[in-house]
C-alpha atoms as a PDB file:
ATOM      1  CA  UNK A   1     -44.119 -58.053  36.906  1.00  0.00           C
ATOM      2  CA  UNK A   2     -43.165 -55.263  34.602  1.00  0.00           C
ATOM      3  CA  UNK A   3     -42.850 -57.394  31.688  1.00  0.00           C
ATOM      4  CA  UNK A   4     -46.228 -59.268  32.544  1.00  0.00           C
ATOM      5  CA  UNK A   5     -48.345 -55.836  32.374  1.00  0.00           C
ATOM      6  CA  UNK A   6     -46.102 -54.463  29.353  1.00  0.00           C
ATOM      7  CA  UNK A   7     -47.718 -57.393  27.646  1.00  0.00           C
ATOM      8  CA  UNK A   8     -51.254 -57.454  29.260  1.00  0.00           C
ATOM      9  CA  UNK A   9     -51.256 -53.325  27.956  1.00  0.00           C
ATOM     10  CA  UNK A  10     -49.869 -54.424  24.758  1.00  0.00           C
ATOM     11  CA  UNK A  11     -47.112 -51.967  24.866  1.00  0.00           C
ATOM     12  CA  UNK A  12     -43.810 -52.112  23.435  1.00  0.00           C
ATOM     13  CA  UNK A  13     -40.821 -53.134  26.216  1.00  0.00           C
ATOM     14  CA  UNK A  14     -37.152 -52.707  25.890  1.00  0.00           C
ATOM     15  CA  UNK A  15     -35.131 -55.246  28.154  1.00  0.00           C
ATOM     16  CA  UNK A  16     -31.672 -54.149  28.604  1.00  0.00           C
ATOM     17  CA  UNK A  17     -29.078 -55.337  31.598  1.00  0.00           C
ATOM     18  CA  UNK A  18     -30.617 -57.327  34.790  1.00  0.00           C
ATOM     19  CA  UNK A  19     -33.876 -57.482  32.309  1.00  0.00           C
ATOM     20  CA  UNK A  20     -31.870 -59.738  30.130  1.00  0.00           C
ATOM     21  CA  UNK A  21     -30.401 -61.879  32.614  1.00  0.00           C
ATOM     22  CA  UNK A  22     -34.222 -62.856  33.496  1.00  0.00           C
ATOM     23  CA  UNK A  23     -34.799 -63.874  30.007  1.00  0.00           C
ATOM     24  CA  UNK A  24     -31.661 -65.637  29.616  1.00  0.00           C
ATOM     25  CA  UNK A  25     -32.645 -67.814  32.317  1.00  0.00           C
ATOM     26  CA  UNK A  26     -36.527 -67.452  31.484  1.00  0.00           C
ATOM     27  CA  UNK A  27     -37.271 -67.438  27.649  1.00  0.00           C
ATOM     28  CA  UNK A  28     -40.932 -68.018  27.480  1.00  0.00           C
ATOM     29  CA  UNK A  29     -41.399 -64.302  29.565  1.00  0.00           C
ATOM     30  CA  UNK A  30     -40.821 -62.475  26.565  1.00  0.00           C
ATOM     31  CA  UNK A  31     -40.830 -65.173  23.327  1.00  0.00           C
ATOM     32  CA  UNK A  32     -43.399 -64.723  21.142  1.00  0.00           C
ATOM     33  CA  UNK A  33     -44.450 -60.909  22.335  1.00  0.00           C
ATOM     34  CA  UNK A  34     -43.661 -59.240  19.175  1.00  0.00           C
ATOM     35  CA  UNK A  35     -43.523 -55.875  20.992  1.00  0.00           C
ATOM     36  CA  UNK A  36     -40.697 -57.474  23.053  1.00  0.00           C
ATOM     37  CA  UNK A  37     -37.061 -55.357  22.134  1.00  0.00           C
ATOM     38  CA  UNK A  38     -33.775 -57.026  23.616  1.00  0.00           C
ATOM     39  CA  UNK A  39     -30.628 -55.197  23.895  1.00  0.00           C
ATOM     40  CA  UNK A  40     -27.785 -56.792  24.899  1.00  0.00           C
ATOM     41  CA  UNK A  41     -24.112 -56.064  24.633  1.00  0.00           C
ATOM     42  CA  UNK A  42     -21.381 -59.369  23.355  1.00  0.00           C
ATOM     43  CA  UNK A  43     -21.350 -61.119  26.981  1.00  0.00           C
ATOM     44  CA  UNK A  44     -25.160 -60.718  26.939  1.00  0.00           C
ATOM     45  CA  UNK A  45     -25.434 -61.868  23.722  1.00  0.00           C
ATOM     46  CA  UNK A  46     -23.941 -65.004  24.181  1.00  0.00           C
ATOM     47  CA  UNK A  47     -26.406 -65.753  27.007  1.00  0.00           C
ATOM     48  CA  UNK A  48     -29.338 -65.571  25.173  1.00  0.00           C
ATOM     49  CA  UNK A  49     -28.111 -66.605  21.603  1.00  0.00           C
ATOM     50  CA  UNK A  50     -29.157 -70.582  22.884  1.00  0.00           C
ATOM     51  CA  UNK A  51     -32.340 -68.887  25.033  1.00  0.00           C
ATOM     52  CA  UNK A  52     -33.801 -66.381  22.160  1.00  0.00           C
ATOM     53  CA  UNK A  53     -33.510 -66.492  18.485  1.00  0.00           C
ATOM     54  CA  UNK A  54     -32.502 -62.845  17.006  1.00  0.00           C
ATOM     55  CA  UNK A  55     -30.955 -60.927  13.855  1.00  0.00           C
ATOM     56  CA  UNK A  56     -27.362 -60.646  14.122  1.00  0.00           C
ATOM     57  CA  UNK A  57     -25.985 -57.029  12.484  1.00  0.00           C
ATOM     58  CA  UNK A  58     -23.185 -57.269  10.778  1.00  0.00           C
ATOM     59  CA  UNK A  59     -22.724 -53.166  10.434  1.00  0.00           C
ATOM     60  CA  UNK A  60     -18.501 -52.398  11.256  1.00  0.00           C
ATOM     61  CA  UNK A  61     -18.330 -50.172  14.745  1.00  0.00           C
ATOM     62  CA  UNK A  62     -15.224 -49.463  16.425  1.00  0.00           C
ATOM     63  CA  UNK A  63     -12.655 -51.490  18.101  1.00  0.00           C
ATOM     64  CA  UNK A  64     -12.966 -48.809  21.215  1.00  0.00           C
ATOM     65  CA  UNK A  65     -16.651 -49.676  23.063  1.00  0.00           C
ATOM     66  CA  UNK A  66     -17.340 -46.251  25.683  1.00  0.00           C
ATOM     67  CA  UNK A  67     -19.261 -46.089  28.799  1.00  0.00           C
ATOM     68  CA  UNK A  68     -22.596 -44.738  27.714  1.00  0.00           C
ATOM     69  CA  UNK A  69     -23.123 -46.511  24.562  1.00  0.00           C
ATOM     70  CA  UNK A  70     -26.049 -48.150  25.406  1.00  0.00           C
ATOM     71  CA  UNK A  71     -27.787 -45.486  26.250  1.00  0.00           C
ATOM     72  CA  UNK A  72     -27.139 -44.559  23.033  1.00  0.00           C
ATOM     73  CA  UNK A  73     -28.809 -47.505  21.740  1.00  0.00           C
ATOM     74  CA  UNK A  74     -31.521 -47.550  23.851  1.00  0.00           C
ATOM     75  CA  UNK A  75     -32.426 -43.998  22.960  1.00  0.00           C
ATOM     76  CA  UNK A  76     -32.231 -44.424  19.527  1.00  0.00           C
ATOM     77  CA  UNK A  77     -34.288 -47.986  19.945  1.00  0.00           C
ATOM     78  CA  UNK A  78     -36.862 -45.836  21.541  1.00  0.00           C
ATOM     79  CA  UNK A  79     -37.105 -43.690  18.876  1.00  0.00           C
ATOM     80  CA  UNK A  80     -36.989 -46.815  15.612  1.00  0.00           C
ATOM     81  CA  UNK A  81     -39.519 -48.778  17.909  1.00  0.00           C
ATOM     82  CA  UNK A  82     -42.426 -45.986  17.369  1.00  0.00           C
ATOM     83  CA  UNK A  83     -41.733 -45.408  14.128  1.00  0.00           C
ATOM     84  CA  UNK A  84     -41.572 -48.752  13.041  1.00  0.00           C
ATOM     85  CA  UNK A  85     -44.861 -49.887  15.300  1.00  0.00           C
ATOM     86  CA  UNK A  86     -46.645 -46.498  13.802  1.00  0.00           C
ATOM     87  CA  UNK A  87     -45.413 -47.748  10.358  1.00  0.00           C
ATOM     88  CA  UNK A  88     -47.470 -49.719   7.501  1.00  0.00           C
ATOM     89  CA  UNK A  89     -46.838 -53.036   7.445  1.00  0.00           C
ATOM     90  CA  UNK A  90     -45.714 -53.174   3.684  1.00  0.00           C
ATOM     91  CA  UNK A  91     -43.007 -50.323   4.792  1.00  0.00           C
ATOM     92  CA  UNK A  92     -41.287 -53.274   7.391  1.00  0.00           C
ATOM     93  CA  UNK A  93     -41.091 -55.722   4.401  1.00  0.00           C
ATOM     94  CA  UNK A  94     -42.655 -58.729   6.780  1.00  0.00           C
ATOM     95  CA  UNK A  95     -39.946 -58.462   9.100  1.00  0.00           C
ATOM     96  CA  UNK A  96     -41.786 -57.693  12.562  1.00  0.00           C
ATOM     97  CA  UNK A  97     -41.641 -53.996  13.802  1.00  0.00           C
ATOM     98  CA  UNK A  98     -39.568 -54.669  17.522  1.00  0.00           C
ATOM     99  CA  UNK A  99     -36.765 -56.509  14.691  1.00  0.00           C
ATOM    100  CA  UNK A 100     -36.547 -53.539  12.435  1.00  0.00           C
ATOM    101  CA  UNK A 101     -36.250 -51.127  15.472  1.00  0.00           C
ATOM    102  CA  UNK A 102     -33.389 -53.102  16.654  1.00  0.00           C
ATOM    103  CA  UNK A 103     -31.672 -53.615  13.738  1.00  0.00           C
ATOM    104  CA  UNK A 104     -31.859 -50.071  13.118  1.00  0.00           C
ATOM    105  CA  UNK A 105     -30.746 -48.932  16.497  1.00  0.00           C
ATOM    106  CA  UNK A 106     -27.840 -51.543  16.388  1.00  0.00           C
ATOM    107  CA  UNK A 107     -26.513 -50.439  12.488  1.00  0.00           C
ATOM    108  CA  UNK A 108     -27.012 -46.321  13.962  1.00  0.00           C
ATOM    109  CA  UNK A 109     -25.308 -47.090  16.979  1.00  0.00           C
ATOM    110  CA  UNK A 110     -22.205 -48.940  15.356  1.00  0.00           C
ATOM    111  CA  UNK A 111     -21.855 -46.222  13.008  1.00  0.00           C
ATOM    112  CA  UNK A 112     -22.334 -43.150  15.292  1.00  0.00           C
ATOM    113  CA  UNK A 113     -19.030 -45.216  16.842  1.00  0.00           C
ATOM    114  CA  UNK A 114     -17.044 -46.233  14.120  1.00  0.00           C
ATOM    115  CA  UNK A 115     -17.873 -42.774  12.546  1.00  0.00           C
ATOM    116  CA  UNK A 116     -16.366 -40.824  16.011  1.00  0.00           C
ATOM    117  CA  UNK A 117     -13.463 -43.086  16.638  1.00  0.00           C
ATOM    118  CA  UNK A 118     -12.540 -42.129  12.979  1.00  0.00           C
ATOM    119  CA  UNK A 119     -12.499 -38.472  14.189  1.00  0.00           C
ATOM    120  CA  UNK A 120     -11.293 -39.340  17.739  1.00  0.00           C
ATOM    121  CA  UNK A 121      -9.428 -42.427  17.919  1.00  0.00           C
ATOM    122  CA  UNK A 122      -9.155 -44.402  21.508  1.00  0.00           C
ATOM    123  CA  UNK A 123     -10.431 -41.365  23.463  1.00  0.00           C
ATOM    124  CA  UNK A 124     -13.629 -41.654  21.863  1.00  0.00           C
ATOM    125  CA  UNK A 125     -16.850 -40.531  24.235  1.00  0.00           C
ATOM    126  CA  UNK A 126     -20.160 -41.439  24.050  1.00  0.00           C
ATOM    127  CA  UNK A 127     -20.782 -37.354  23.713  1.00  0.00           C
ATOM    128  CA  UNK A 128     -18.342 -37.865  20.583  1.00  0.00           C
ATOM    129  CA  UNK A 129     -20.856 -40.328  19.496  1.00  0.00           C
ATOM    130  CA  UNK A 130     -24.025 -38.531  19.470  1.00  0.00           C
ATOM    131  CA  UNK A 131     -22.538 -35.458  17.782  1.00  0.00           C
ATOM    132  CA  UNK A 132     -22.454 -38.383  14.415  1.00  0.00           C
ATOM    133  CA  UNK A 133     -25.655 -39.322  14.822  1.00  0.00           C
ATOM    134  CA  UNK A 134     -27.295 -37.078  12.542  1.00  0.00           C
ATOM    135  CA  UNK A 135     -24.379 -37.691   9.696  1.00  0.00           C
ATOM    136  CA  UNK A 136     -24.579 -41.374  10.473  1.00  0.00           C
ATOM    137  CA  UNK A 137     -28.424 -41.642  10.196  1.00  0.00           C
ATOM    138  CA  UNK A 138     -27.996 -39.832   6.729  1.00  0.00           C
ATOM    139  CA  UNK A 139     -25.500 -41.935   5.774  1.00  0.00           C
ATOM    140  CA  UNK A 140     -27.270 -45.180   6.918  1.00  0.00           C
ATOM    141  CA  UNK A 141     -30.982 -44.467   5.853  1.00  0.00           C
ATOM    142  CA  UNK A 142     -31.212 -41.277   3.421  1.00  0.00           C
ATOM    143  CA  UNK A 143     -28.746 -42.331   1.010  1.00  0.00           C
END
Protein backbone atom coordinates (compact mmCIF):
# COMPACT_ATOMS: atom_id res chain seq x y z
CA UNK A 1 0.00 0.00 0.00
CA UNK A 2 2.86 2.30 0.75
CA UNK A 3 4.41 1.89 -2.50
CA UNK A 4 0.93 2.28 -4.34
CA UNK A 5 0.35 5.96 -2.78
CA UNK A 6 4.25 6.82 -3.05
CA UNK A 7 3.43 6.52 -6.70
CA UNK A 8 -0.20 7.92 -6.85
CA UNK A 9 1.66 11.28 -4.85
CA UNK A 10 4.43 11.05 -7.22
CA UNK A 11 6.99 11.02 -4.55
CA UNK A 12 10.28 9.54 -4.49
CA UNK A 13 10.43 5.88 -2.43
CA UNK A 14 13.43 4.11 -1.14
CA UNK A 15 12.83 0.21 -0.78
CA UNK A 16 15.34 -1.31 1.40
CA UNK A 17 15.04 -4.94 3.36
CA UNK A 18 11.39 -6.71 3.55
CA UNK A 19 10.55 -3.82 0.77
CA UNK A 20 12.83 -5.63 -1.54
CA UNK A 21 11.79 -9.02 -0.93
CA UNK A 22 8.20 -7.76 -2.28
CA UNK A 23 9.74 -6.63 -5.43
CA UNK A 24 11.84 -9.55 -5.87
CA UNK A 25 8.86 -11.58 -5.95
CA UNK A 26 6.65 -8.65 -7.51
CA UNK A 27 8.55 -6.57 -10.22
CA UNK A 28 5.84 -4.70 -11.92
CA UNK A 29 5.10 -2.77 -8.16
CA UNK A 30 7.88 -0.61 -8.65
CA UNK A 31 9.26 -1.07 -12.61
CA UNK A 32 8.89 1.70 -14.55
CA UNK A 33 8.32 4.42 -11.49
CA UNK A 34 11.32 6.41 -12.12
CA UNK A 35 11.10 7.85 -8.58
CA UNK A 36 11.46 4.19 -7.43
CA UNK A 37 15.22 3.84 -5.37
CA UNK A 38 16.26 0.11 -4.49
CA UNK A 39 18.84 -0.66 -2.02
CA UNK A 40 19.88 -3.87 -1.54
CA UNK A 41 22.91 -5.47 -0.01
CA UNK A 42 24.89 -8.81 -2.23
CA UNK A 43 22.17 -11.55 -1.08
CA UNK A 44 19.52 -8.98 -2.08
CA UNK A 45 21.08 -8.23 -5.04
CA UNK A 46 21.09 -11.45 -6.42
CA UNK A 47 17.31 -11.68 -5.92
CA UNK A 48 16.38 -9.02 -7.93
CA UNK A 49 19.29 -8.95 -10.55
CA UNK A 50 16.72 -11.56 -12.81
CA UNK A 51 13.45 -9.41 -11.30
CA UNK A 52 14.84 -5.62 -11.90
CA UNK A 53 17.36 -4.31 -14.25
CA UNK A 54 19.95 -1.82 -12.36
CA UNK A 55 23.56 -0.11 -12.56
CA UNK A 56 26.08 -2.19 -11.02
CA UNK A 57 29.03 0.13 -9.13
CA UNK A 58 32.10 -0.99 -9.49
CA UNK A 59 33.68 1.67 -6.72
CA UNK A 60 36.43 -0.69 -4.28
CA UNK A 61 34.89 -0.76 -0.44
CA UNK A 62 36.27 -2.85 2.15
CA UNK A 63 36.57 -6.48 2.67
CA UNK A 64 35.03 -5.79 6.43
CA UNK A 65 30.95 -4.94 5.82
CA UNK A 66 29.63 -3.31 9.65
CA UNK A 67 26.29 -3.37 11.15
CA UNK A 68 24.88 0.01 10.29
CA UNK A 69 26.06 0.46 6.86
CA UNK A 70 22.98 0.74 5.32
CA UNK A 71 21.84 3.24 7.13
CA UNK A 72 24.59 4.84 5.91
CA UNK A 73 23.46 4.39 2.49
CA UNK A 74 20.12 5.09 2.94
CA UNK A 75 20.91 8.42 4.52
CA UNK A 76 23.13 9.47 2.07
CA UNK A 77 20.48 8.11 -0.79
CA UNK A 78 18.12 10.44 0.89
CA UNK A 79 20.17 13.17 0.57
CA UNK A 80 21.55 12.35 -3.66
CA UNK A 81 17.76 11.57 -4.36
CA UNK A 82 16.67 15.44 -3.73
CA UNK A 83 19.39 16.78 -5.20
CA UNK A 84 19.36 14.87 -8.15
CA UNK A 85 15.24 15.12 -8.55
CA UNK A 86 15.73 19.13 -7.76
CA UNK A 87 18.51 18.99 -10.45
CA UNK A 88 18.34 20.10 -14.32
CA UNK A 89 18.01 17.49 -16.44
CA UNK A 90 21.19 18.31 -18.60
CA UNK A 91 23.17 18.15 -15.03
CA UNK A 92 22.04 14.02 -14.83
CA UNK A 93 23.47 13.50 -18.39
CA UNK A 94 20.07 11.39 -19.44
CA UNK A 95 20.63 8.97 -16.87
CA UNK A 96 17.28 9.13 -14.70
CA UNK A 97 17.52 11.03 -11.30
CA UNK A 98 16.50 7.76 -8.69
CA UNK A 99 19.89 6.02 -10.87
CA UNK A 100 22.22 8.86 -10.21
CA UNK A 101 21.11 9.04 -6.48
CA UNK A 102 21.95 5.48 -6.15
CA UNK A 103 24.93 5.33 -7.83
CA UNK A 104 26.07 8.12 -5.84
CA UNK A 105 25.02 6.79 -2.51
CA UNK A 106 26.56 3.32 -3.43
CA UNK A 107 30.29 4.92 -4.75
CA UNK A 108 30.01 7.40 -1.12
CA UNK A 109 29.14 4.58 0.85
CA UNK A 110 31.98 2.15 -0.46
CA UNK A 111 34.41 4.77 0.01
CA UNK A 112 33.37 6.18 3.45
CA UNK A 113 34.28 2.14 4.11
CA UNK A 114 37.21 1.41 2.30
CA UNK A 115 38.47 4.92 3.40
CA UNK A 116 37.85 3.88 7.47
CA UNK A 117 39.01 0.33 7.26
CA UNK A 118 42.25 1.98 5.86
CA UNK A 119 42.42 3.92 9.18
CA UNK A 120 40.83 1.11 11.27
CA UNK A 121 41.30 -2.18 9.86
CA UNK A 122 38.73 -5.20 10.91
CA UNK A 123 37.31 -3.20 13.85
CA UNK A 124 35.92 -0.80 11.57
CA UNK A 125 32.34 0.89 12.83
CA UNK A 126 29.81 2.34 11.00
CA UNK A 127 30.59 5.63 13.40
CA UNK A 128 34.24 5.14 11.82
CA UNK A 129 32.48 5.44 8.60
CA UNK A 130 30.63 8.57 8.79
CA UNK A 131 33.56 10.48 10.30
CA UNK A 132 35.03 9.86 6.14
CA UNK A 133 32.20 10.97 4.71
CA UNK A 134 33.01 14.45 4.25
CA UNK A 135 36.80 13.48 2.94
CA UNK A 136 35.24 10.77 0.83
CA UNK A 137 32.54 13.02 -0.79
CA UNK A 138 35.51 15.45 -1.63
CA UNK A 139 37.42 12.93 -2.89
CA UNK A 140 34.59 11.30 -4.97
CA UNK A 141 32.73 14.47 -6.38
CA UNK A 142 34.91 17.80 -5.82
CA UNK A 143 37.98 16.62 -7.30
Amino acid sequence: DIIEKSKTRDIPIIIDADGLWLVAQQPSIIQGYQKGILTPNFMEFSRLYEAVVMIVCSQEGSGRRCGGQGDLLSGSLGVLAHWAFSSPVENTKSITPPLVAAYGACTLTRQCNRQAFHKHGRATTTSDMIQEIGGAFKTLFES
